[in-house]
Protein backbone atom coordinates (compact mmCIF):
# COMPACT_ATOMS: atom_id res chain seq x y z
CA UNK A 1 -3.62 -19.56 -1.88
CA UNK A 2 -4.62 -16.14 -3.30
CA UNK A 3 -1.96 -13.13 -1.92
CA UNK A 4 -3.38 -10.04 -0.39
CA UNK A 5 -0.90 -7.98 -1.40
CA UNK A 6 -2.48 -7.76 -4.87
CA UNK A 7 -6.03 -7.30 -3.59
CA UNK A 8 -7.75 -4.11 -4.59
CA UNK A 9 -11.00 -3.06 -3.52
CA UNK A 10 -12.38 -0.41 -6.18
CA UNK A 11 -9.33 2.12 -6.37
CA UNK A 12 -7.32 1.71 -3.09
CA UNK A 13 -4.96 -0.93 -2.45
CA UNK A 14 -6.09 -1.76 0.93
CA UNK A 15 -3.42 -4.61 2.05
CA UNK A 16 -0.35 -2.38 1.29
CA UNK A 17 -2.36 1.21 2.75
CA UNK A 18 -4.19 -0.39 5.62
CA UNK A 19 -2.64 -3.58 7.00
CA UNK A 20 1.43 -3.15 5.54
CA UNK A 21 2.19 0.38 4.86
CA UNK A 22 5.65 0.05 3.49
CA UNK A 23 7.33 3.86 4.45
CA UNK A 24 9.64 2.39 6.81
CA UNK A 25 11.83 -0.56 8.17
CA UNK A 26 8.50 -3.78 7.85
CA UNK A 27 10.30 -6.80 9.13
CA UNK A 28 11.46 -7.26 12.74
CA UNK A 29 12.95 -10.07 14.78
CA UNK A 30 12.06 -9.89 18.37
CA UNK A 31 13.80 -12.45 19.77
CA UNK A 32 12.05 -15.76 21.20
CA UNK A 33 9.94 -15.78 24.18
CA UNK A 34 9.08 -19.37 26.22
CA UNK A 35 5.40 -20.40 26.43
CA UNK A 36 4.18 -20.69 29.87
CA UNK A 37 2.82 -23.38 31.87
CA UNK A 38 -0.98 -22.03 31.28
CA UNK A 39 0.32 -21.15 27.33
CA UNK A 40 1.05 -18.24 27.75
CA UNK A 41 3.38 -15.64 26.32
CA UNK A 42 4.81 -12.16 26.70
CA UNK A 43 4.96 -9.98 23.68
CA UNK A 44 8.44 -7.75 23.46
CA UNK A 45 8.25 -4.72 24.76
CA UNK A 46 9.75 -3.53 21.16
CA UNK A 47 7.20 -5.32 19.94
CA UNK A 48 4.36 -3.45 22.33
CA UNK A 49 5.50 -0.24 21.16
CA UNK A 50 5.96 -1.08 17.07
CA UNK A 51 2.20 -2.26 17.21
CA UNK A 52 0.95 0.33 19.56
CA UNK A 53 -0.23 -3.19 22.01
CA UNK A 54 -1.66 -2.16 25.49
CA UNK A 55 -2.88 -3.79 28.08
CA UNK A 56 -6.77 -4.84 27.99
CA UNK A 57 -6.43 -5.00 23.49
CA UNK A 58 -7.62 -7.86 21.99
CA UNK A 59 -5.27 -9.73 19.65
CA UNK A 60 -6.55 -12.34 16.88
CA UNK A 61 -4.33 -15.77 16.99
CA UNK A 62 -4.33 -16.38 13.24
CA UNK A 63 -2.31 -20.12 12.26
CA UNK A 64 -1.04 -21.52 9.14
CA UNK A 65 0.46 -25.22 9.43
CA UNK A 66 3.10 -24.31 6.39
CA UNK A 67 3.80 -21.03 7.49
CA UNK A 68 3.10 -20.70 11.45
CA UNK A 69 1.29 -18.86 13.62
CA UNK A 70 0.49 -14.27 13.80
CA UNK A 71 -0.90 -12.23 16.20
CA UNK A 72 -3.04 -9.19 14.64
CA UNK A 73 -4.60 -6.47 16.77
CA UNK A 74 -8.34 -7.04 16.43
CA UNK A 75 -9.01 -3.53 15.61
CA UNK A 76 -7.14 -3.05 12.75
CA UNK A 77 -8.57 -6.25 10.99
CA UNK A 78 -11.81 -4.43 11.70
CA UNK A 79 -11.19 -1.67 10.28
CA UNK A 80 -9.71 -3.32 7.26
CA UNK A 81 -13.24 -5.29 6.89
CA UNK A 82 -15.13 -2.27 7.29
CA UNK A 83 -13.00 -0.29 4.42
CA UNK A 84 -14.09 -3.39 2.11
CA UNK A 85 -17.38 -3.70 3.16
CA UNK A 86 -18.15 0.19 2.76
CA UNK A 87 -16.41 -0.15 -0.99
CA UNK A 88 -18.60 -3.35 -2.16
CA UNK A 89 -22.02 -1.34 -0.88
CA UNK A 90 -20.85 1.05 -3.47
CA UNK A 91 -21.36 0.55 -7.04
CA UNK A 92 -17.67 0.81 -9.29
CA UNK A 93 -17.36 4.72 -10.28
């Protein structure tokens, strides 16, 4: 498996200035939450507020079988798609 963190796409790094910005404290344990009846979860309030989650967002379930399962806010992998499709529709300066 190929790391993102490595990626570059024309002269930006986008994995460590869009999706990981690294200026302050990265990793975060939460605690554990219990899956509901229907599956369901509630995210940490602390975790709400890190990732600027409200209520209506929509959150991509992402799943590895190694490495377990991530939540990612739709709208920040979008924008992170749209960065690399505006650099490929622009030929290498």
């Amino acid at each position: 498996m190929i790391s993102m963190k490595s990626t570059k796409c024309g002269k930006e790094d986008l994995v460590s200035d869009m999706v990981a910005p690294r200026t302050e404290k990265t990793k975060h344990l939460f605690g554990s939450v219990k899956v509901g009846e229907r599956g369901q979860i509630v995210i940490p309030k602390e975790a709400r507020e890190i990732f600027d989650i409200k209520p209506g967002d929509i959150l991509l379930v992402l799943g590895d079988v190694e490495r377990g399962i991530a939540l990612v806010k739709a709208d920040a992998l979008q924008e992170f798609a749209r960065k690399i499709l505006d650099s490929t529709s622009r030929p290498d300066e």
